[in-house]
Protein backbone atom coordinates (compact mmCIF):
# COMPACT_ATOMS: atom_id res chain seq x y z
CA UNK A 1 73.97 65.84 -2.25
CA UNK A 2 72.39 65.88 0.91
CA UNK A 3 73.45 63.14 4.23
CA UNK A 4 70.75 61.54 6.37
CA UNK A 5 71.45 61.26 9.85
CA UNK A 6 70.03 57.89 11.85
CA UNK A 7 68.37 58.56 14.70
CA UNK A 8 69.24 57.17 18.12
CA UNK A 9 68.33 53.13 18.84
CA UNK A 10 65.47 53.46 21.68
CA UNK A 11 65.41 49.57 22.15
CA UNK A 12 68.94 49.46 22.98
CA UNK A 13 69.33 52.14 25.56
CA UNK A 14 66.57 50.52 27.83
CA UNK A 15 67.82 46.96 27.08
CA UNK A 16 71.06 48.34 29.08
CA UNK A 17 69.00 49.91 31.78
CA UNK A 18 66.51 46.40 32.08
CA UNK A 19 70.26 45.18 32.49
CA UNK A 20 71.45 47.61 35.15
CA UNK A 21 67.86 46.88 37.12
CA UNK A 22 68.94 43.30 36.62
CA UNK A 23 72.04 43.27 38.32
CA UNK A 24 70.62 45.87 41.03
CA UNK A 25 68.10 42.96 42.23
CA UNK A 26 71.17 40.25 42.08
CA UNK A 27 73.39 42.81 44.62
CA UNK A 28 70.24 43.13 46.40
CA UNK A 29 69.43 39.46 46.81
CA UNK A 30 72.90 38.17 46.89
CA UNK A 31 73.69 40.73 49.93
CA UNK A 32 70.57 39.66 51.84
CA UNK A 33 71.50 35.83 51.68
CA UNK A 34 74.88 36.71 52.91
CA UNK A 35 73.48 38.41 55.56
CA UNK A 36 70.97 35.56 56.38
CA UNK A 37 73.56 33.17 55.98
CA UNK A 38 75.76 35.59 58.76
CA UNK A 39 72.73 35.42 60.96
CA UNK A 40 71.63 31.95 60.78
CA UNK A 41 75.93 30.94 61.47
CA UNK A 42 75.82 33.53 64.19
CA UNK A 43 72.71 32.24 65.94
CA UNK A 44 74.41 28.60 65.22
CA UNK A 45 77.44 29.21 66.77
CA UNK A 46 75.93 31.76 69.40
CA UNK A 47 73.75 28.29 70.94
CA UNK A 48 77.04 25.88 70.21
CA UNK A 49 79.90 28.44 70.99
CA UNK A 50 82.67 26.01 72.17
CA UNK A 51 84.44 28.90 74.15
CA UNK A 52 81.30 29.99 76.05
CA UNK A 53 81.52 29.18 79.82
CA UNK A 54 79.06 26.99 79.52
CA UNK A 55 80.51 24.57 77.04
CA UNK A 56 84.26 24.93 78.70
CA UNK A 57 83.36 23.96 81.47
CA UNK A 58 81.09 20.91 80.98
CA UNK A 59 84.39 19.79 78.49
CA UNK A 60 86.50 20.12 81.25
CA UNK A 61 84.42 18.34 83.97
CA UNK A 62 84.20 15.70 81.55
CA UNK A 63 87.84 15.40 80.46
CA UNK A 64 88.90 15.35 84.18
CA UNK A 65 86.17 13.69 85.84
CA UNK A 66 85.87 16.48 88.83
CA UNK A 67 84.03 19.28 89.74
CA UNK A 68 85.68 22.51 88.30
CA UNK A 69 85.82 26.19 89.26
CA UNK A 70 87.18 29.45 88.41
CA UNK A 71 87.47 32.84 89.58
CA UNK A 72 87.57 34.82 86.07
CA UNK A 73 86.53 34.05 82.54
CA UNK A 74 87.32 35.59 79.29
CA UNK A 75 86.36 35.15 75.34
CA UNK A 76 88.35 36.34 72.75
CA UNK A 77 87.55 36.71 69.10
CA UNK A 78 90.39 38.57 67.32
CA UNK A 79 92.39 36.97 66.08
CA UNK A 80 91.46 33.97 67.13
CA UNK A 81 88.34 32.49 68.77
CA UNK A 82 88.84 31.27 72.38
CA UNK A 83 89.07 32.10 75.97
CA UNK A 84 90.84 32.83 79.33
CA UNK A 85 90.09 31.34 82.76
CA UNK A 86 91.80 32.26 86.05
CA UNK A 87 92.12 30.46 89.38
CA UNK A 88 91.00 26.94 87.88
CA UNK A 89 90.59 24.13 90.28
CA UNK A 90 89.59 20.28 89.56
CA UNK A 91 88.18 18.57 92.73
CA UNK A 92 86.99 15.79 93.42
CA UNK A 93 84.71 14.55 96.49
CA UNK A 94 84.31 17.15 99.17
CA UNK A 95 85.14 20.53 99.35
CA UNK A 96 87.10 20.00 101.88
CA UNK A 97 89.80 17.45 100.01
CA UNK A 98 92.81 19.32 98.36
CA UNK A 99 92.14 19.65 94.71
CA UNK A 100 93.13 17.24 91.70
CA UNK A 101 94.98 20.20 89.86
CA UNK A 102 94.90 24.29 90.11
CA UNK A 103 95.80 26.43 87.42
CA UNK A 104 96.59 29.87 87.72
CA UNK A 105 95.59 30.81 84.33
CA UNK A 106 94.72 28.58 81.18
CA UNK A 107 94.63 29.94 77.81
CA UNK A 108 92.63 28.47 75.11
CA UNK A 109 93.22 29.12 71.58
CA UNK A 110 90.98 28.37 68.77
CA UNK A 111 90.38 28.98 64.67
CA UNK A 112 87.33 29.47 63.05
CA UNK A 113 88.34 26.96 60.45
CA UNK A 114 88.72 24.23 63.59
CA UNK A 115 84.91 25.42 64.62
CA UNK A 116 83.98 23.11 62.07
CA UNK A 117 86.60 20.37 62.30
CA UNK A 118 85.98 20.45 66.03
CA UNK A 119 89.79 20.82 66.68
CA UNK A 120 91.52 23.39 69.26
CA UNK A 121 94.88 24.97 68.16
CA UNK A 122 96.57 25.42 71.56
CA UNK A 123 95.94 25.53 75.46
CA UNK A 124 98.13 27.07 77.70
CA UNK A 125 98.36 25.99 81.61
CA UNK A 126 100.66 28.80 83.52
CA UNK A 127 101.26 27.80 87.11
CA UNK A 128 99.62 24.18 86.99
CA UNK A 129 99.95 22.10 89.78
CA UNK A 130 98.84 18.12 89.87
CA UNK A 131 98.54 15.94 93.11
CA UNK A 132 98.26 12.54 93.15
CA UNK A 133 96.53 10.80 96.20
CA UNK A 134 97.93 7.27 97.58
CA UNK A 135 96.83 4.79 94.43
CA UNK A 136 93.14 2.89 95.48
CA UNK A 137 92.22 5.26 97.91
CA UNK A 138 90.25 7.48 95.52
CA UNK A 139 87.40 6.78 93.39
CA UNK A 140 88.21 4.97 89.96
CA UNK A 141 88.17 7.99 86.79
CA UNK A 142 85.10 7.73 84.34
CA UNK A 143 86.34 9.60 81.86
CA UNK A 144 84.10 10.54 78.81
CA UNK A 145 85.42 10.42 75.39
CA UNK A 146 85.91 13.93 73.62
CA UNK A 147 85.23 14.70 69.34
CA UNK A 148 87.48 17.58 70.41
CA UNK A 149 91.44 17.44 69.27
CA UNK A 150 93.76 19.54 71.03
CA UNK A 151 97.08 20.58 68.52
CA UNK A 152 99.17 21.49 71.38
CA UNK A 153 98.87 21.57 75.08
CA UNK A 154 101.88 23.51 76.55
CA UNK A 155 102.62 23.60 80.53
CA UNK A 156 105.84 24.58 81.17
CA UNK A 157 106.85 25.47 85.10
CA UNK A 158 104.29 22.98 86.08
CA UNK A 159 104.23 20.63 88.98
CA UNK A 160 103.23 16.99 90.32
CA UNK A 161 103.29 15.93 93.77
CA UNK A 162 102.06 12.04 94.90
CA UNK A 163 101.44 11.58 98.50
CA UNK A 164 102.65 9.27 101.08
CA UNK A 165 101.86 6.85 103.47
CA UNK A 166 102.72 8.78 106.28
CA UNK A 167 100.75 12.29 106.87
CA UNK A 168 103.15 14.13 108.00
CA UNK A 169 105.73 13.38 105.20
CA UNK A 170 106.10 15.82 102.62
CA UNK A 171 104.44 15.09 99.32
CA UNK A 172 107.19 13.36 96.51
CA UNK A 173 107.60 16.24 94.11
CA UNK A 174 108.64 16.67 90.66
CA UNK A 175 109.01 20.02 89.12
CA UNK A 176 108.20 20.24 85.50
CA UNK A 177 110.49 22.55 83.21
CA UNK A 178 108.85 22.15 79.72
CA UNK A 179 105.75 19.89 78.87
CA UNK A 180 104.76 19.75 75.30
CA UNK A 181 101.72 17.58 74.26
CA UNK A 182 100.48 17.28 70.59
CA UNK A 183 97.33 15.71 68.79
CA UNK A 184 95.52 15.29 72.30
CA UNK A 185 92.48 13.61 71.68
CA UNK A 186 90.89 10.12 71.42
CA UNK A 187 91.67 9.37 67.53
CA UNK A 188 94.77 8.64 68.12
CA UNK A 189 97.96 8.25 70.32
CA UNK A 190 99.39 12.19 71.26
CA UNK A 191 103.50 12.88 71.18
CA UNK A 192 104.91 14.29 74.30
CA UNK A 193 108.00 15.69 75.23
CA UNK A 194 109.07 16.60 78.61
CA UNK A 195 111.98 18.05 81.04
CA UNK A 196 111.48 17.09 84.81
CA UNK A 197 113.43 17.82 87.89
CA UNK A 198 113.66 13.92 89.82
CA UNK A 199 113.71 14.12 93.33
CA UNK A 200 114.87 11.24 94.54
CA UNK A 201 117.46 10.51 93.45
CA UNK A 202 117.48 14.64 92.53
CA UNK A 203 119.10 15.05 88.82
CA UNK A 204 117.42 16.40 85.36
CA UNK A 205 115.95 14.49 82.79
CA UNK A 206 114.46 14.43 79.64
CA UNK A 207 111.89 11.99 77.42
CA UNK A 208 109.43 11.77 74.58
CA UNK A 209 107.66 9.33 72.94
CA UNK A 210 103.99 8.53 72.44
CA UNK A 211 101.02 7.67 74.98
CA UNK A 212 97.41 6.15 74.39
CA UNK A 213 95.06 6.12 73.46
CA UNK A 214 93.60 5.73 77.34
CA UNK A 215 92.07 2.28 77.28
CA UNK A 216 88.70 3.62 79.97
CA UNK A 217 87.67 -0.06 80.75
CA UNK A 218 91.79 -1.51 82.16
CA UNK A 219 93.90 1.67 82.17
CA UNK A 220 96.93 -0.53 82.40
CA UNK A 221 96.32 -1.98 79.15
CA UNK A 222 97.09 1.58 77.82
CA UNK A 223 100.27 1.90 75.31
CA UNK A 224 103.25 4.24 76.29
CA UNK A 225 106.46 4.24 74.45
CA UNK A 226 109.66 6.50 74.31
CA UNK A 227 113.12 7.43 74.86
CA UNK A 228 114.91 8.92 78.00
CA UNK A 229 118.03 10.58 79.41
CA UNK A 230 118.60 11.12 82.98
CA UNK A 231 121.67 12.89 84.76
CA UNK A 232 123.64 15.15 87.24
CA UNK A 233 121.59 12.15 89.52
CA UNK A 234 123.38 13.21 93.30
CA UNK A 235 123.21 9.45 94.99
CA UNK A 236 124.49 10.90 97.98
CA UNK A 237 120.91 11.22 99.27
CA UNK A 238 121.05 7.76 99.94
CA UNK A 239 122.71 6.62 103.32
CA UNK A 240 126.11 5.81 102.64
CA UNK A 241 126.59 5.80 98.74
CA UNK A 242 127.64 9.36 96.86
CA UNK A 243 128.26 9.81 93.13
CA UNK A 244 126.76 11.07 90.31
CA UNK A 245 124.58 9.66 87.74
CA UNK A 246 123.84 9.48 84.19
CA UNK A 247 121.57 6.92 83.04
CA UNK A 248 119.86 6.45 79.09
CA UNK A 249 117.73 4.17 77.70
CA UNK A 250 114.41 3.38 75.71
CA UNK A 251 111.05 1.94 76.88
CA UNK A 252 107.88 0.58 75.61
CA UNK A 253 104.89 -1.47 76.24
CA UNK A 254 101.69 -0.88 78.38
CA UNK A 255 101.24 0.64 81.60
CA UNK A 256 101.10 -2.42 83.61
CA UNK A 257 104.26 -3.89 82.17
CA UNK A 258 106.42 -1.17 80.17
CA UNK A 259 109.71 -2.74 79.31
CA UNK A 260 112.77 -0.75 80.03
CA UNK A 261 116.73 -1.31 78.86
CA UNK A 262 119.29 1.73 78.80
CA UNK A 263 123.09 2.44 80.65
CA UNK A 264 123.60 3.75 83.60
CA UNK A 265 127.31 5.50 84.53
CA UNK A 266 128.77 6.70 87.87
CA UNK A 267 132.32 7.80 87.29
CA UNK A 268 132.69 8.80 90.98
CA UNK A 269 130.88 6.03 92.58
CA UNK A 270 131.89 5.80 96.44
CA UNK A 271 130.70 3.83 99.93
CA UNK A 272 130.94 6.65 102.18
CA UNK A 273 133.22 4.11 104.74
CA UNK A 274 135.43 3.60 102.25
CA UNK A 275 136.16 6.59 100.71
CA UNK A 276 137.46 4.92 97.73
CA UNK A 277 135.79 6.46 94.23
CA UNK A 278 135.60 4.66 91.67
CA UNK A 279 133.69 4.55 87.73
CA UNK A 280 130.28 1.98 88.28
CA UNK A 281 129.05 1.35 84.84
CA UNK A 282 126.02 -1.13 84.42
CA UNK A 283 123.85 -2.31 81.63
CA UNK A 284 119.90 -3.34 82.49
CA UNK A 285 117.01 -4.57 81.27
CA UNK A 286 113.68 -4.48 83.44
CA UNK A 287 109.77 -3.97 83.78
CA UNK A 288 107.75 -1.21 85.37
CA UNK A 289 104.16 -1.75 86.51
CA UNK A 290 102.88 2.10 86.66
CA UNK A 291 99.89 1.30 88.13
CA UNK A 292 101.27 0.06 91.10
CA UNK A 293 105.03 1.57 91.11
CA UNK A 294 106.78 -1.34 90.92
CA UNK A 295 110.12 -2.25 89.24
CA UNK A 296 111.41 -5.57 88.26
CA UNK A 297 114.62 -6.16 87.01
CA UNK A 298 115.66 -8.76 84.65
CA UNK A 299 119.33 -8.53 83.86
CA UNK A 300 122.25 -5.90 85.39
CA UNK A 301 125.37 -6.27 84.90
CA UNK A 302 127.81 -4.32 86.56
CA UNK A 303 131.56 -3.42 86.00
CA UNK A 304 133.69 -1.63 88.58
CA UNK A 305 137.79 -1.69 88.70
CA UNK A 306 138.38 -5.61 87.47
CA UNK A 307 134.79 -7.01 89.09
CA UNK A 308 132.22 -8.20 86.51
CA UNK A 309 128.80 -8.48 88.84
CA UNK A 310 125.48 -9.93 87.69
CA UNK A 311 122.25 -8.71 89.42
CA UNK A 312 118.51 -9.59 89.20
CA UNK A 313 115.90 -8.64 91.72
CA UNK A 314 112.51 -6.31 92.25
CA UNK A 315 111.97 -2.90 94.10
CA UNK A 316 107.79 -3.45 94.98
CA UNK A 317 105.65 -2.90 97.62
CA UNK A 318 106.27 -4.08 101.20
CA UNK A 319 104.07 -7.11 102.68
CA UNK A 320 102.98 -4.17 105.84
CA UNK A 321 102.12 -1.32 102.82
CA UNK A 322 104.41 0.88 103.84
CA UNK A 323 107.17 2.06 101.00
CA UNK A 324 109.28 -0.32 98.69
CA UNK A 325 111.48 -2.88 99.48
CA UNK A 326 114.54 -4.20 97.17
CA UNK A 327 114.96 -7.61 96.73
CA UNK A 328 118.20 -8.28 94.81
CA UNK A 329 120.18 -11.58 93.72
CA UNK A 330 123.91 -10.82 93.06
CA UNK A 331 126.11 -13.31 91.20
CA UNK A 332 129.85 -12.80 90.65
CA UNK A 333 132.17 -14.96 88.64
CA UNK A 334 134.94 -12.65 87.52
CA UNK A 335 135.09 -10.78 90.61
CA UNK A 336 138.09 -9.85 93.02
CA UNK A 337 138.17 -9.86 96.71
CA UNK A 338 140.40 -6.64 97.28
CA UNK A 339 137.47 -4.62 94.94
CA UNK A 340 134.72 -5.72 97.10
CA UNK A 341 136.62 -4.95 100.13
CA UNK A 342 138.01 -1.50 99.04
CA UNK A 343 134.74 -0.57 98.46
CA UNK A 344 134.43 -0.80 102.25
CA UNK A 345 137.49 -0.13 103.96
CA UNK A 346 139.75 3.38 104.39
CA UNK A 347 142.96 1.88 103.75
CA UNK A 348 144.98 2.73 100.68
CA UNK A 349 144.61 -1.01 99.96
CA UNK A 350 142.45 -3.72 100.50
CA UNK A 351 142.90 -6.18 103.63
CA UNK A 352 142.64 -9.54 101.01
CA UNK A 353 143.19 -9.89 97.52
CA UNK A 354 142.07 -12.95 95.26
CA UNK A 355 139.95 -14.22 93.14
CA UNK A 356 136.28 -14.62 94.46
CA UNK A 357 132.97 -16.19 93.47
CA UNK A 358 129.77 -15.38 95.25
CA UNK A 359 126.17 -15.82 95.11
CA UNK A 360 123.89 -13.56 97.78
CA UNK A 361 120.59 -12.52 97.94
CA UNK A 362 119.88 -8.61 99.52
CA UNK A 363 117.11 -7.06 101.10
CA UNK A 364 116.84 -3.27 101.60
CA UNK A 365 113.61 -2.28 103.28
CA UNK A 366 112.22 0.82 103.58
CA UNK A 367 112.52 3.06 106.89
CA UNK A 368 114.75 5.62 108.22
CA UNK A 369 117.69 3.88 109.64
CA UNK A 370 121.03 4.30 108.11
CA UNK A 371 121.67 2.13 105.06
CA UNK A 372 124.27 -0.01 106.52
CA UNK A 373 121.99 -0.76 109.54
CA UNK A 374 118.94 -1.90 107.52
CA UNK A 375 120.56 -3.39 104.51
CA UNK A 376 120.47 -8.04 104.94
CA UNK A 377 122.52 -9.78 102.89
CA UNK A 378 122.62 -13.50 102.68
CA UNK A 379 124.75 -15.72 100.93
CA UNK A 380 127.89 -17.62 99.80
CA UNK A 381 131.43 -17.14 98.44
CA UNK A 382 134.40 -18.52 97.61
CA UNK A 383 137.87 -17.41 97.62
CA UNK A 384 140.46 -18.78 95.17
CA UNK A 385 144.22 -17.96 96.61
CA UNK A 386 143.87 -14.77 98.79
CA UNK A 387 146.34 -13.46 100.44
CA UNK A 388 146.44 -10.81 103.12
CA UNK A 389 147.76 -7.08 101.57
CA UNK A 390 148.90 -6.07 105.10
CA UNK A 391 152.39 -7.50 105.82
CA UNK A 392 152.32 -7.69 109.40
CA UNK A 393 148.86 -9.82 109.33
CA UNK A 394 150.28 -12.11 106.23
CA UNK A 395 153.25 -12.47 108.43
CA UNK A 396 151.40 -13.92 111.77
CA UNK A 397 149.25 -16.13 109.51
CA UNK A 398 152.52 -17.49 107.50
CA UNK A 399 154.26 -18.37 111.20
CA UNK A 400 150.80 -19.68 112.15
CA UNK A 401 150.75 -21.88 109.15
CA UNK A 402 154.58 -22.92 109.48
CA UNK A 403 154.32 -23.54 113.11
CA UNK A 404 150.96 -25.40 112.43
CA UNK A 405 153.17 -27.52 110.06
CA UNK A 406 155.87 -28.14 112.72
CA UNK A 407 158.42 -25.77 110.72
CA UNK A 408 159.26 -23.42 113.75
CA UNK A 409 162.43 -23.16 112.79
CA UNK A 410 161.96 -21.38 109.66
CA UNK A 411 162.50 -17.31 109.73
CA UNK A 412 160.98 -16.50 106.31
CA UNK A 413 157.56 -19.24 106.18
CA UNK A 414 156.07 -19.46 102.66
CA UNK A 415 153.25 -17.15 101.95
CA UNK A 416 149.63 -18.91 102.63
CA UNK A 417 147.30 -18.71 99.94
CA UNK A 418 144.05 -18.84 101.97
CA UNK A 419 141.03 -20.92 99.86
CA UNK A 420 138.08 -19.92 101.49
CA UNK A 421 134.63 -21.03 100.93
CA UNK A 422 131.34 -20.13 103.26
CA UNK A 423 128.20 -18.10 103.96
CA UNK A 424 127.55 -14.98 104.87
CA UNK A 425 124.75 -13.31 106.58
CA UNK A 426 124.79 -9.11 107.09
CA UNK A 427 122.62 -7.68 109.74
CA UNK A 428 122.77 -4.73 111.35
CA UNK A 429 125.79 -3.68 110.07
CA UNK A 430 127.90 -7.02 111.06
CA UNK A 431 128.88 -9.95 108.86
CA UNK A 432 128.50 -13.46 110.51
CA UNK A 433 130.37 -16.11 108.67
CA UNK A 434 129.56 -19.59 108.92
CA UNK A 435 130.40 -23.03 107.81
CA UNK A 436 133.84 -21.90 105.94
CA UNK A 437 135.81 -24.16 104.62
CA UNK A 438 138.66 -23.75 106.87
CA UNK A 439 136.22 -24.10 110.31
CA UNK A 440 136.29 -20.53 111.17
CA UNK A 441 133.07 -18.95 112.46
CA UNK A 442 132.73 -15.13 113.22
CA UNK A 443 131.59 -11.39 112.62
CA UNK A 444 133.12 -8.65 110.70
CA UNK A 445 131.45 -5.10 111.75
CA UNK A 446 131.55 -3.21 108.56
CA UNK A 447 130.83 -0.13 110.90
CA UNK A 448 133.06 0.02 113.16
CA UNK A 449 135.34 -2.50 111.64
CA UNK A 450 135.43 -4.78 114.67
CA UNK A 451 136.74 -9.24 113.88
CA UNK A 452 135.08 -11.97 116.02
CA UNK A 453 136.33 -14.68 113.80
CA UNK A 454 136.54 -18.18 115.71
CA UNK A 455 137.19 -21.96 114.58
CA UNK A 456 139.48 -25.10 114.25
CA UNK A 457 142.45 -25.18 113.04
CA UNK A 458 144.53 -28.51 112.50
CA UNK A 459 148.48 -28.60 113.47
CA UNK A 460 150.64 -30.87 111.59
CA UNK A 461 152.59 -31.27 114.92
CA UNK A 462 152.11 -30.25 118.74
CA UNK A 463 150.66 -26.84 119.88
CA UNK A 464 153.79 -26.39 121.62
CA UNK A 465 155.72 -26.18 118.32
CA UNK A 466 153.69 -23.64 116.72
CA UNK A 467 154.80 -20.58 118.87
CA UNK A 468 158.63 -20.03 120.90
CA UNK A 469 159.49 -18.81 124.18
CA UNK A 470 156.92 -18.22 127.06
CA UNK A 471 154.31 -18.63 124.77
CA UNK A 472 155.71 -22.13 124.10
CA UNK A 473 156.14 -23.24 127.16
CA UNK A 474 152.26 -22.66 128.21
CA UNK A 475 151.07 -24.40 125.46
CA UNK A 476 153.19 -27.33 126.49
CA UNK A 477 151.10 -27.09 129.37
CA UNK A 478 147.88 -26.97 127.67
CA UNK A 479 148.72 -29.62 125.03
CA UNK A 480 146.32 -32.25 127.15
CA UNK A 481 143.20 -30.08 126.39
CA UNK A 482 142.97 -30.24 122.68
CA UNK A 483 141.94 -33.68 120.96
CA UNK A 484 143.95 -35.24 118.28
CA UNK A 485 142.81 -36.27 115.15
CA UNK A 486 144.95 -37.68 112.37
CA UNK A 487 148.49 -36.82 112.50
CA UNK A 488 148.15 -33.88 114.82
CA UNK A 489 145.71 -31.20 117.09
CA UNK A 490 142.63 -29.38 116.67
CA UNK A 491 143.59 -25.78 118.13
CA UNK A 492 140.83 -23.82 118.74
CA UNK A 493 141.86 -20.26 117.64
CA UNK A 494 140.10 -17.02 117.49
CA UNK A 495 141.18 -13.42 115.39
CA UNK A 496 139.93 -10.65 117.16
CA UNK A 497 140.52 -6.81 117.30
CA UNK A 498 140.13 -4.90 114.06
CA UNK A 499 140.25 -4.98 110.63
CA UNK A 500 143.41 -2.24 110.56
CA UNK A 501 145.24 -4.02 114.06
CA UNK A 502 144.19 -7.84 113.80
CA UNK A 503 145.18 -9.87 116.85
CA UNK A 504 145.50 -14.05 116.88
CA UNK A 505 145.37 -16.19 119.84
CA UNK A 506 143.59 -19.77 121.45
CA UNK A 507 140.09 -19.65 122.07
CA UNK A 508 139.54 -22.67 124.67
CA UNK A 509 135.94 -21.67 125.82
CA UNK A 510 134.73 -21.86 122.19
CA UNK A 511 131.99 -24.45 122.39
CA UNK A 512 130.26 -23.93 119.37
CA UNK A 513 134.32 -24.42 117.64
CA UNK A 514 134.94 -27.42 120.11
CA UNK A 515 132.07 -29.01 118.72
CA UNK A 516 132.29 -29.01 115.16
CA UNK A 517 133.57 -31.70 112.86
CA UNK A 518 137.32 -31.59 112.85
CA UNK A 519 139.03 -30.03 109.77
């Protein structure tokens, strides 16, 4: 029996190769899209390149409001789209003024993925340095919104200066250790986080928080919030204070009124005359105007040894222009005379001890004269039971007192307690006291250390009996000269010398004493 063998299928061999032509003409076609699709992208992005120099430059004229220019420029394109410019300056006016900011080199790094989101990953400023003309004398910023978002802007060993008043002064500087910036833009507010070196008072600090977004119409209105630390603050800078200080707090608000309230500590806090350290902790709360540099303070309260001190005041602009001037209203209640006068004073202890109450109002202006010399304070205070620390002085007032009192006789007289009330005024470095409550007029030089004190003083019994010997005898004499009021004399009496070596005496030529109201 004999097998038939088919023959091959025709049809279905050339349906396979209709297939294979097919699919040839897809490649074909799909390749040449793609490749229009490269081309038409290319010649897109080759007329709307956001890293040509072209477009940086007209972004950054319009970010910064000044004229820009550079020495070098760079693309890149692997692996990331961007470029490199070198010797960047922002001006603005003449040629001639010192430029805005100068970069040495600025770095900026893109995605093709942000190409279409209009968002830059990173910019890098190496060697940036900012200055900041005296506020109104330049033109006011018209700054035109960006659809660009920066991710980061990094600008680490940067640099501000602001100028001064005076031309030849050196230009306040603060030296920038780290500067991180994130979502820069104008859809939202960007994070920041910075460590500055201060310079005045010099120390290191730190702070982040958030900023903007820029109001363009009333910059002040512009949000700013955050959190700070500042320390290793050297106060010694300052005429006659040393110590160092560590301060932290938070702060929030707008730039025209940010609200501030932190800690400050000084656990070496000294007045250089006194040489006396001691641990200065306050708590504050206060407003900063950053438009115009001013501070205001609401509430301080500060604690040193057993003295509780309450302080509100404002560090602004002078009337003439020219620097800041503190303005400052102390108010103690639980204070003690012997800490406000160790502050001062060299000796192991302080001249007076007691409870005091005071009330003054201080001025510091600006200028270059010593801080003692140029620091007014006016005010009152009273002491509640002081008595002098040096034994020798409480001595000569106790036989004052007992002779006063018509107890010559007496060779141990009961300690005084001395109640004092009065004003103060300090200029210049002296005290002047007036209108005490005892009738005793004067200066105290907290320089030199030098006692003009002057006034009445009422005896209980004749001058003659307050003092023994020769001494007595004259003032026998001179008994006719005072007038007598009550049971006994008005002596006019002075304490002069100093502070450390007090002398007492009569002080007949004493007009302004003579003719007060008697005691």
């Amino acid at each position: 029996m004999s097998s038939v063998t088919p023959a091959p299928a025709q049809g279905s061999q050339a349906e396979r190769q209709r297939r294979r032509r097919r699919a040839a003409k897809l490649v074909a076609l799909s390749v040449i899209l793609v490749c229009v699709a490269v081309g038409a992208t290319v010649f897109g992005l080759s007329r709307a390149w956001p890293f040509s120099l072209v477009q940086v430059l007209q972004n950054l004229q319009e970010a910064s409001d000044s004229q820009v220019q550079i020495r070098a420029f760079h693309q890149t394109y692997f692996p990331a789209p961007g470029c490199i410019l070198e010797e960047v300056s922002f001006r603005r006016g003449s040629s001639e003024t010192k430029p805005l900011i100068t970069i040495v080199r600025l770095t900026i790094r893109g995605s093709y993925l942000g190409l279409l989101s209009q968002r830059v990953r990173r910019i890098t400023a190496e060697g940036m340095r900012i200055f900041i003309p005296l506020f109104g004398t330049g033109e006011a910023f018209r700054i035109t919104p960006s659809r660009i978002t920066i991710d980061e802007i990094v600008a680490n060993g940067a640099a501000i200066e602001f100028a001064y008043n005076d031309p030849g002064h050196s230009p306040l500087r603060f030296d920038i250790h780290e500067a991180l910036l994130r979502n820069v833009g104008w859809s939202g507010p960007l994070a920041y986080q910075v460590k500055v070196r201060n310079p005045e008072p010099p120390g290191e600090g730190t702070s982040e928080g958030n900023f903007g977004v820029w109001t363009k119409n009333d910059p002040g209105e512009t949000p700013i919030s955050g959190k700070y630390r500042f320390e290793q603050a050297d106060l010694s800078v300052y005429e006659g204070i040393a110590g160092e200080l560590t301060s932290t707090g938070k702060f929030g608000g707008k730039l025209a009124h940010i609200d501030i309230s932190g800690t400050t500590d000084v656990p070496d806090f000294e007045v250089k005359s006194g040489h006396h350290p001691v641990r200065l902790t306050t708590e504050f709360s206060a407003y900063v105007d950053a438009t115009r540099g001013d501070t205001v303070l609401n509430h301080v309260a500060a604690d040193f040894w057993k003295t509780h001190l309450t302080a509100q005041g404002s560090i602004a602009a002078s009337s003439d222009g020219k620097g800041k001037t503190a303005l400052i209203d102390f108010k103690g209640s639980r204070a003690r005379i012997e800490d406000l006068l160790r502050l001062f004073v060299e000796g192991n202890r302080a001249p007076m001890s007691g409870n005091v109450t005071l009330q003054s109002r201080t001025e510091i202006p600006p200028g270059p004269e010593k801080f003692l010399k140029k620091i007014k304070v006016q005010g009152g205070f009273g002491i509640a039971g002081g008595t002098f620390s040096d034994s020798s002085t409480q001595q000569d007032v106790n036989k004052l007192s007992a002779g006063a009192r018509g107890e010559k006789d007496r060779d141990e007289p009961e300690t005084v307690l001395t109640d004092l009330n009065g004003q103060v005024s300090l200029v210049s470095g002296a005290a002047r006291f007036t209108d005490l409550s005892f009738r005793v007029h004067g200066t105290y030089n907290l320089i030199n250390h030098a006692i003009d004190l002057r006034g009445q003083m009422r005896a209980d019994t004749k001058i003659s009996n307050t003092s023994t010997g020769t001494k007595a005898l004259l003032l026998k004499m001179m008994e006719p000269f005072f007038k007598t009021k009550r049971k006994g004399e008005i002596v006019l009496i002075k304490i002069s010398g100093t502070y450390e070596h007090p002398t007492f005496g009569l002080d007949l030529d004493d007009k302004h004493a003579r003719n007060r109201p008697s005691p």
